[in-house]
PDB file of N, CA and C in Angstrom:
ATOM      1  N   UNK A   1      65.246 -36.439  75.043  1.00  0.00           N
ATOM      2  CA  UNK A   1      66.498 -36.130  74.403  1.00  0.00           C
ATOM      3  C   UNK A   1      66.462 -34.664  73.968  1.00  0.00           C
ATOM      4  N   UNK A   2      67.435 -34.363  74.081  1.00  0.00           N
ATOM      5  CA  UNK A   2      67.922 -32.582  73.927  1.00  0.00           C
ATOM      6  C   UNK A   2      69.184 -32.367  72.960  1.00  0.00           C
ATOM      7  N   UNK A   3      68.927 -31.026  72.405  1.00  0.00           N
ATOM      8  CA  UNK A   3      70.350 -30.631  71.686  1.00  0.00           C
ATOM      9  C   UNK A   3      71.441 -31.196  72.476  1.00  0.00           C
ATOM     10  N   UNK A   4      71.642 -30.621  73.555  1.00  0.00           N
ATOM     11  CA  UNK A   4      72.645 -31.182  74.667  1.00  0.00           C
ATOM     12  C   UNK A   4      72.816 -32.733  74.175  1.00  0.00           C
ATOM     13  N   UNK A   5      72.208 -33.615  74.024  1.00  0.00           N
ATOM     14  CA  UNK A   5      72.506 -35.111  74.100  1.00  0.00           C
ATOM     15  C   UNK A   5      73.620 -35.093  73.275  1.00  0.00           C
ATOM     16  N   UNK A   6      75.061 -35.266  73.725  1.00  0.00           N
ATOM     17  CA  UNK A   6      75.784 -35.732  73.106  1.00  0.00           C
ATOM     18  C   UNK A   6      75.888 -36.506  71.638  1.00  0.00           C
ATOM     19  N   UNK A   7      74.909 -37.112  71.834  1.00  0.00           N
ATOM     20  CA  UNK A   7      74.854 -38.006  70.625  1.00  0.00           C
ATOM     21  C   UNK A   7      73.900 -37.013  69.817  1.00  0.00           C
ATOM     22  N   UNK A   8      73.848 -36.492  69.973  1.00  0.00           N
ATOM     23  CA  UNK A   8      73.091 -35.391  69.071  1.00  0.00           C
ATOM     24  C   UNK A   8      73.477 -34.135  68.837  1.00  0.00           C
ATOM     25  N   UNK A   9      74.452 -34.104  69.595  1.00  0.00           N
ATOM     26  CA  UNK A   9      75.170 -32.492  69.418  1.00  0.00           C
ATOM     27  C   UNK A   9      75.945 -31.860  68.140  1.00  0.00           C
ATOM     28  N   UNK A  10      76.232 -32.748  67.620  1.00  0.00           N
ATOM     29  CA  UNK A  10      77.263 -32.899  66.250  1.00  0.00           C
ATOM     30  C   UNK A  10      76.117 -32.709  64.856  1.00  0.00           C
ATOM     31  N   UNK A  11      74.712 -32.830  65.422  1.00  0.00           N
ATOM     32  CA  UNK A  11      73.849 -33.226  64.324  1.00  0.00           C
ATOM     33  C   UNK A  11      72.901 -31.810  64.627  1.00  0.00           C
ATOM     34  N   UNK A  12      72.688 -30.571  65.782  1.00  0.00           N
ATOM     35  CA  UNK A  12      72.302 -29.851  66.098  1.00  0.00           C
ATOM     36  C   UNK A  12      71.758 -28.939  64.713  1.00  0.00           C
ATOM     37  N   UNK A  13      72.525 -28.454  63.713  1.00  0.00           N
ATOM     38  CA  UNK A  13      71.935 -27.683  62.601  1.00  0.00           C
ATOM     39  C   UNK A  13      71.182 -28.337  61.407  1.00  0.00           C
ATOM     40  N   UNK A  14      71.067 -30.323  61.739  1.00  0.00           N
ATOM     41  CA  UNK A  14      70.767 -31.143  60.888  1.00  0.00           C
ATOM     42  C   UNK A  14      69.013 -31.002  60.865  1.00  0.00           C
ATOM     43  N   UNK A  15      68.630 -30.763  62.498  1.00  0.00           N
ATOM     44  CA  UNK A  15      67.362 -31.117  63.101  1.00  0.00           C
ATOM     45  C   UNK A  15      66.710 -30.117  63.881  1.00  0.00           C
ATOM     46  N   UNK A  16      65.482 -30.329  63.732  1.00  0.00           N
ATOM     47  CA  UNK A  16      64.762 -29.593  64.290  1.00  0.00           C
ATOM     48  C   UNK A  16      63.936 -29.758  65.345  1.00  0.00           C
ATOM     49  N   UNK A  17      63.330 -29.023  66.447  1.00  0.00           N
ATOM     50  CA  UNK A  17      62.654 -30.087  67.579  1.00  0.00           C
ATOM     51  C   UNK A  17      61.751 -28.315  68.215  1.00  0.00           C
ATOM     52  N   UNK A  18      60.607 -28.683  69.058  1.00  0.00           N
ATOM     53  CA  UNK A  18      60.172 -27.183  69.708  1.00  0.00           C
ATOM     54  C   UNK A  18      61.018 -27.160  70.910  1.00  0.00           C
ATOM     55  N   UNK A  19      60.750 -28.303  71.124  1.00  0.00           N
ATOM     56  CA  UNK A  19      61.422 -28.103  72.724  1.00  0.00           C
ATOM     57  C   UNK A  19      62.171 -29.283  73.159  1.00  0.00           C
ATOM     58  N   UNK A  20      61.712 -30.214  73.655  1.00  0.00           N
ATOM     59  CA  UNK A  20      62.397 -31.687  73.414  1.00  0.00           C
ATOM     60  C   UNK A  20      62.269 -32.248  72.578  1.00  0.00           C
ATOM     61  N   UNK A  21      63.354 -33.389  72.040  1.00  0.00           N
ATOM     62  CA  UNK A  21      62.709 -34.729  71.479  1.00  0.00           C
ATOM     63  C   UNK A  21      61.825 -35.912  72.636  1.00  0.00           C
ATOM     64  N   UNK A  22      60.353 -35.990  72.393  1.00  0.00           N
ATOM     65  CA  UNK A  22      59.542 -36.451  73.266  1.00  0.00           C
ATOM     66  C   UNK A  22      59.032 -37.554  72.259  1.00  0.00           C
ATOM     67  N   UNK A  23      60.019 -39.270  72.250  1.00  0.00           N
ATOM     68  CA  UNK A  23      59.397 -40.175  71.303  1.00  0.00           C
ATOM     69  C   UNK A  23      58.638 -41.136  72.112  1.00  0.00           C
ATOM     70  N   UNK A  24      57.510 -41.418  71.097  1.00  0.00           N
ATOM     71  CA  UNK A  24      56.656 -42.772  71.871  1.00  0.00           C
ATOM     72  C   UNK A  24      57.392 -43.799  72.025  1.00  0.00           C
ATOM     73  N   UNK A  25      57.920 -44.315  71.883  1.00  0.00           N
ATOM     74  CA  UNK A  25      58.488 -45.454  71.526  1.00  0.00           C
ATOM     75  C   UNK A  25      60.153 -45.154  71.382  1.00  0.00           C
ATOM     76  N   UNK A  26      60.541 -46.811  71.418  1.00  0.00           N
ATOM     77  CA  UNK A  26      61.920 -46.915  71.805  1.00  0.00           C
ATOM     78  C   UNK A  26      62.501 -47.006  69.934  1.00  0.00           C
ATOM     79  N   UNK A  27      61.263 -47.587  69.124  1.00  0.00           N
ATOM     80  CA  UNK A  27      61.677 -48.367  67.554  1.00  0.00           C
ATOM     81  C   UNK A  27      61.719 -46.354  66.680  1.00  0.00           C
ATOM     82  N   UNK A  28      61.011 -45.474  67.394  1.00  0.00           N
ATOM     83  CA  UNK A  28      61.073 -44.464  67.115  1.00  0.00           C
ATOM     84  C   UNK A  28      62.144 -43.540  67.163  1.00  0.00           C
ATOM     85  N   UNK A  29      62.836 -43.620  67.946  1.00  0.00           N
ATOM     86  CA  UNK A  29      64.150 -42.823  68.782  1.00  0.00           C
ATOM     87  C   UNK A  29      65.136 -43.535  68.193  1.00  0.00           C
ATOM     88  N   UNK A  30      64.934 -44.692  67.481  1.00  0.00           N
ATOM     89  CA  UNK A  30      65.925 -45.624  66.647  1.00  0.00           C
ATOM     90  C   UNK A  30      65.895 -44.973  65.575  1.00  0.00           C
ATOM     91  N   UNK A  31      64.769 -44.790  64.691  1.00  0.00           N
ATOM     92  CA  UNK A  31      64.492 -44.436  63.525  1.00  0.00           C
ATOM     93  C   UNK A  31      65.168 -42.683  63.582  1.00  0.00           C
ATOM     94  N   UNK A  32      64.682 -42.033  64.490  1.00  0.00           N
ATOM     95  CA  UNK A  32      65.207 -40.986  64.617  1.00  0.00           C
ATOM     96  C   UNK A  32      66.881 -40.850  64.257  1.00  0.00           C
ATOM     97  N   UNK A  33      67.904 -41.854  65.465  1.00  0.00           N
ATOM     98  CA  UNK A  33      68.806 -41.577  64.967  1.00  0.00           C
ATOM     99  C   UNK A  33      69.472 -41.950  63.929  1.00  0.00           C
ATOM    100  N   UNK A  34      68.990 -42.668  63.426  1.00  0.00           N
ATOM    101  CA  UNK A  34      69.858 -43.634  62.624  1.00  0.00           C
ATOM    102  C   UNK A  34      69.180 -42.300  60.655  1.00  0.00           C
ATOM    103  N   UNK A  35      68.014 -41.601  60.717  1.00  0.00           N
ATOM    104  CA  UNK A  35      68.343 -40.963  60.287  1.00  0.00           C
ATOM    105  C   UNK A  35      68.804 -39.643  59.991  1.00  0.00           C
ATOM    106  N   UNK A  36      69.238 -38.973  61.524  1.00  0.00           N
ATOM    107  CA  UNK A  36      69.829 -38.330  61.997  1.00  0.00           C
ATOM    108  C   UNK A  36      71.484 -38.842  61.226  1.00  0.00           C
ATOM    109  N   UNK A  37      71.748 -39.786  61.516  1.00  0.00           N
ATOM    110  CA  UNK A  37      73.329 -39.992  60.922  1.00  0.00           C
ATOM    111  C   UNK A  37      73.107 -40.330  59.694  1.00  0.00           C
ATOM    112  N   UNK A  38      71.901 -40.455  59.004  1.00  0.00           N
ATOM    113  CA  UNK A  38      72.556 -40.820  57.320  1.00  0.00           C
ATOM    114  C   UNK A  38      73.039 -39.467  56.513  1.00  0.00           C
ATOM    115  N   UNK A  39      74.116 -39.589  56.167  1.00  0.00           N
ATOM    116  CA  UNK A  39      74.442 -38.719  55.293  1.00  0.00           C
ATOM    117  C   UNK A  39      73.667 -37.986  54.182  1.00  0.00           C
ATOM    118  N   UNK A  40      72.991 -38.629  53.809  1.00  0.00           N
ATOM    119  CA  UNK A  40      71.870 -38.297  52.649  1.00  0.00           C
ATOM    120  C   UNK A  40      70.916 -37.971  52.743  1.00  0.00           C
ATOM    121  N   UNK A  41      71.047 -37.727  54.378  1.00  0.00           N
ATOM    122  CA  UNK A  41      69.679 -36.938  54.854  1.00  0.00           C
ATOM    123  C   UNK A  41      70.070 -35.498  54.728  1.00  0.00           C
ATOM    124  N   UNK A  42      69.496 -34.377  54.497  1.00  0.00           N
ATOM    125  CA  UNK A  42      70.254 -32.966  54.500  1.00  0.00           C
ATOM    126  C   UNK A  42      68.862 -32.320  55.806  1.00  0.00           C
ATOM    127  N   UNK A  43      67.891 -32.952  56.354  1.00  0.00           N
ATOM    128  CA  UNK A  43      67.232 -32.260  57.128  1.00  0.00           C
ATOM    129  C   UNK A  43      66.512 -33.310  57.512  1.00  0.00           C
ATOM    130  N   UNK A  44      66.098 -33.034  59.010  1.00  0.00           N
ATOM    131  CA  UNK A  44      64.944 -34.115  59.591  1.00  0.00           C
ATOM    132  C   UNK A  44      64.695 -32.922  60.763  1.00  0.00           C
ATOM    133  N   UNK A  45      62.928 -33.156  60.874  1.00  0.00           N
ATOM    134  CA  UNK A  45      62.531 -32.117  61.384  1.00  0.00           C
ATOM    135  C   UNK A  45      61.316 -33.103  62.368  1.00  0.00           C
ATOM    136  N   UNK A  46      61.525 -33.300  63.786  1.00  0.00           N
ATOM    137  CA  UNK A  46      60.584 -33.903  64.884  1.00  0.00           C
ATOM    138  C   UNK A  46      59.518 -32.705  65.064  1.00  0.00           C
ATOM    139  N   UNK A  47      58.456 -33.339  64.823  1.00  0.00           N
ATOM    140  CA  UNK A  47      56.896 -32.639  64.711  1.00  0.00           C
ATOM    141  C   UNK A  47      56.229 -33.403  65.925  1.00  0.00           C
ATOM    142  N   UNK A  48      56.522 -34.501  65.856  1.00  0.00           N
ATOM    143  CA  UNK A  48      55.145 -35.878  66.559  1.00  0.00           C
ATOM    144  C   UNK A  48      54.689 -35.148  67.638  1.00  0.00           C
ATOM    145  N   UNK A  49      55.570 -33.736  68.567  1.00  0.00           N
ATOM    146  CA  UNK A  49      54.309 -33.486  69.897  1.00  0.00           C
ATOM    147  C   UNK A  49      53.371 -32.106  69.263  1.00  0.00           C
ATOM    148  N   UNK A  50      53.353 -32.353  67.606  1.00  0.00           N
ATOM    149  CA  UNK A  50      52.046 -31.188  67.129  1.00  0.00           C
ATOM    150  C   UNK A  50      51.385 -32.081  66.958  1.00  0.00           C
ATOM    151  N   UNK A  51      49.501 -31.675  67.188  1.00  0.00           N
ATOM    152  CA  UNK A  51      48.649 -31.940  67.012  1.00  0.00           C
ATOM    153  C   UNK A  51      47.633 -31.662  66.443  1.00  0.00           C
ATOM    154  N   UNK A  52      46.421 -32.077  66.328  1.00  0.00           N
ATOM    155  CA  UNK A  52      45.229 -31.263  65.988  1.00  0.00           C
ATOM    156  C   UNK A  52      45.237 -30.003  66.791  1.00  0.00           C
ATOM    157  N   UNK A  53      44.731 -28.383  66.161  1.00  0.00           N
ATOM    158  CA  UNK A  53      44.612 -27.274  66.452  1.00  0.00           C
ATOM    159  C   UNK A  53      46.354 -26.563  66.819  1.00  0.00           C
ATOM    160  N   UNK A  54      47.297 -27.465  66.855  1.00  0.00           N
ATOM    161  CA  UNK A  54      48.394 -26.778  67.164  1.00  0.00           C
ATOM    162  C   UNK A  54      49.360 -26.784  65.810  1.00  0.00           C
ATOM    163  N   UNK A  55      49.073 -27.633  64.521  1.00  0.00           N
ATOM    164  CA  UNK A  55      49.677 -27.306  63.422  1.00  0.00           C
ATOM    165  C   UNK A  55      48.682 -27.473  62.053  1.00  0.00           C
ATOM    166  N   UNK A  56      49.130 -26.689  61.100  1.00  0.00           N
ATOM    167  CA  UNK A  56      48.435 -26.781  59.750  1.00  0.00           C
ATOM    168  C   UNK A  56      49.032 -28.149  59.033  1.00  0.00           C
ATOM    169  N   UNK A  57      49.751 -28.558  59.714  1.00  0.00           N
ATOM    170  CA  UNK A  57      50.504 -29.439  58.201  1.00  0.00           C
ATOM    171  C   UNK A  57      49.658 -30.939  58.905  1.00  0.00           C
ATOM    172  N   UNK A  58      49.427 -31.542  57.670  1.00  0.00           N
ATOM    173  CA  UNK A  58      48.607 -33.032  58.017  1.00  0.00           C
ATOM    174  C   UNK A  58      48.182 -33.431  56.896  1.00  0.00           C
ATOM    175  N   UNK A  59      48.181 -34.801  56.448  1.00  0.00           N
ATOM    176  CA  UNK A  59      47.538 -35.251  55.346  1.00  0.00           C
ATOM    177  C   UNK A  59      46.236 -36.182  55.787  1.00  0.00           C
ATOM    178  N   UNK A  60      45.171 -35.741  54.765  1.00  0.00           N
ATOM    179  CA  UNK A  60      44.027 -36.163  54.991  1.00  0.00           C
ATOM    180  C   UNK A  60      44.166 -37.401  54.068  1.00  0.00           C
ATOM    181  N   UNK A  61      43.214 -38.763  54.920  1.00  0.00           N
ATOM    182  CA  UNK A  61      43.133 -39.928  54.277  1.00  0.00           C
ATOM    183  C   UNK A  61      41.663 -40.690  54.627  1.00  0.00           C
ATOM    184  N   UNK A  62      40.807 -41.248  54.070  1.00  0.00           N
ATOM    185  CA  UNK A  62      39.527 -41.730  54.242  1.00  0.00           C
ATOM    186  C   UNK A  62      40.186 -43.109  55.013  1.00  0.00           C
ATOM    187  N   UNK A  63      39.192 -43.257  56.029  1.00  0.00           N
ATOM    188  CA  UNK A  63      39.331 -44.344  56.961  1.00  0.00           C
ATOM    189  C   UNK A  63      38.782 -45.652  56.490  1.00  0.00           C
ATOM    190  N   UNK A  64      39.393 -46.705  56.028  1.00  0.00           N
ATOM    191  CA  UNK A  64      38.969 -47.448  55.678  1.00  0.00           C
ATOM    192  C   UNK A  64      37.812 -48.692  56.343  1.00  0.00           C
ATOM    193  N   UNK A  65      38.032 -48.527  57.706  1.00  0.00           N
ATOM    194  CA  UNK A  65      36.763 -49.232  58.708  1.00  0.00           C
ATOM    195  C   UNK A  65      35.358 -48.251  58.564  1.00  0.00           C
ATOM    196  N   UNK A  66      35.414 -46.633  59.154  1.00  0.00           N
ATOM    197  CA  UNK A  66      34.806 -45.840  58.665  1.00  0.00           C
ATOM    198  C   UNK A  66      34.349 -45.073  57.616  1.00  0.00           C
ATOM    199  N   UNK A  67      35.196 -44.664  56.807  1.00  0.00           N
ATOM    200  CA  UNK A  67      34.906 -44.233  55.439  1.00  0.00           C
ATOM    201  C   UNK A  67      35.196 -42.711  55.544  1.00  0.00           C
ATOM    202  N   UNK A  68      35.348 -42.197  56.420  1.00  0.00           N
ATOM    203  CA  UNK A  68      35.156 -40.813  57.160  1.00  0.00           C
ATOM    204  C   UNK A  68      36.521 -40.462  56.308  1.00  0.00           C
ATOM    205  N   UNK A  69      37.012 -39.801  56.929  1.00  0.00           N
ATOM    206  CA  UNK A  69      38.140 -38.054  55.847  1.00  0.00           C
ATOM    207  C   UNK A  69      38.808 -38.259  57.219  1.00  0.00           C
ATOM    208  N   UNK A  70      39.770 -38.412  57.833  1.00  0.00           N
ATOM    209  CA  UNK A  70      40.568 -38.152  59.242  1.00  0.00           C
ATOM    210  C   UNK A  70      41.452 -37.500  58.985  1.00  0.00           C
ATOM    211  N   UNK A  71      42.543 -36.910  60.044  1.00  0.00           N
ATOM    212  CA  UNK A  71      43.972 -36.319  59.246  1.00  0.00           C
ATOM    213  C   UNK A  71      44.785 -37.055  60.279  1.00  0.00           C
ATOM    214  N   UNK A  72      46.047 -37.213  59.499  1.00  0.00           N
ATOM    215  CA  UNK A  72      47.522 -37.742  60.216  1.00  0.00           C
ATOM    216  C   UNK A  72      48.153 -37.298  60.251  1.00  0.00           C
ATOM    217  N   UNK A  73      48.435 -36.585  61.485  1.00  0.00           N
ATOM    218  CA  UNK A  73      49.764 -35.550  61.902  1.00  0.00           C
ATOM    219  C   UNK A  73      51.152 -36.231  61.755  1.00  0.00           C
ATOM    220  N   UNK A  74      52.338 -36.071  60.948  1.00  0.00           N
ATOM    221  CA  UNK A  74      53.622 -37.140  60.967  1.00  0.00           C
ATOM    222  C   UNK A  74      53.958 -36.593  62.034  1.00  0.00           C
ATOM    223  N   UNK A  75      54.623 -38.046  62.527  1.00  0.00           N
ATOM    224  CA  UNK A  75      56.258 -37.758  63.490  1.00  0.00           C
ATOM    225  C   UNK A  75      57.629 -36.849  62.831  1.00  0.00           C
ATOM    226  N   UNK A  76      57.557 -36.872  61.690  1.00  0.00           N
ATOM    227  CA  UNK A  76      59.166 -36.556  60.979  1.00  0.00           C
ATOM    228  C   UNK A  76      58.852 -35.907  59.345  1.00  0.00           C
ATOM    229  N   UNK A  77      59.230 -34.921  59.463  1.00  0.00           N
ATOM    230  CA  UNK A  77      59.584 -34.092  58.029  1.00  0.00           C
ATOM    231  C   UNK A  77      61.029 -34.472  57.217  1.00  0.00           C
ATOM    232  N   UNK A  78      61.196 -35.492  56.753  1.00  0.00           N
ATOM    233  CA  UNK A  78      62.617 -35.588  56.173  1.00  0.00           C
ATOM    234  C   UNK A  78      62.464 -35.156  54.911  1.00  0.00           C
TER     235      UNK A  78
END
């Protein structure tokens, strides 16, 4: 999905994306739009194709099987 997508064109200064919207999943691209149209959203920003070494932002959480420190890159900045 692209600025271009119609269904997204109206929402273009709402959101943010690098290049495409590239979602795993179908329950994702749901979630996407649906808060894409809430009003009470004033920003939603698609991250999910940054990764390790390609962004700073991530929250660190101890693994509870391992115990280890991991980080979790989000899908969505709202």
């Amino acid at each position: 999905m692209r600025n271009i997508d119609s269904q997204i064109a109206e929402f273009v200064s709402k959101s943010f994306h690098l290049d495409a919207y590239c979602f795993d999943s179908n329950p994702e691209n749901v979630l996407f739009r649906d808060l894409l149209a809430d009003e009470r959203i004033k920003k939603i920003y698609f991250i999910g194709m940054l990764t390790h070494g390609q962004t700073d932002f991530y929250i660190e959480y101890i693994d509870p099987d391992s115990h280890t420190v991991k980080r979790y890159y989000p899908d969505f900045l709202v």
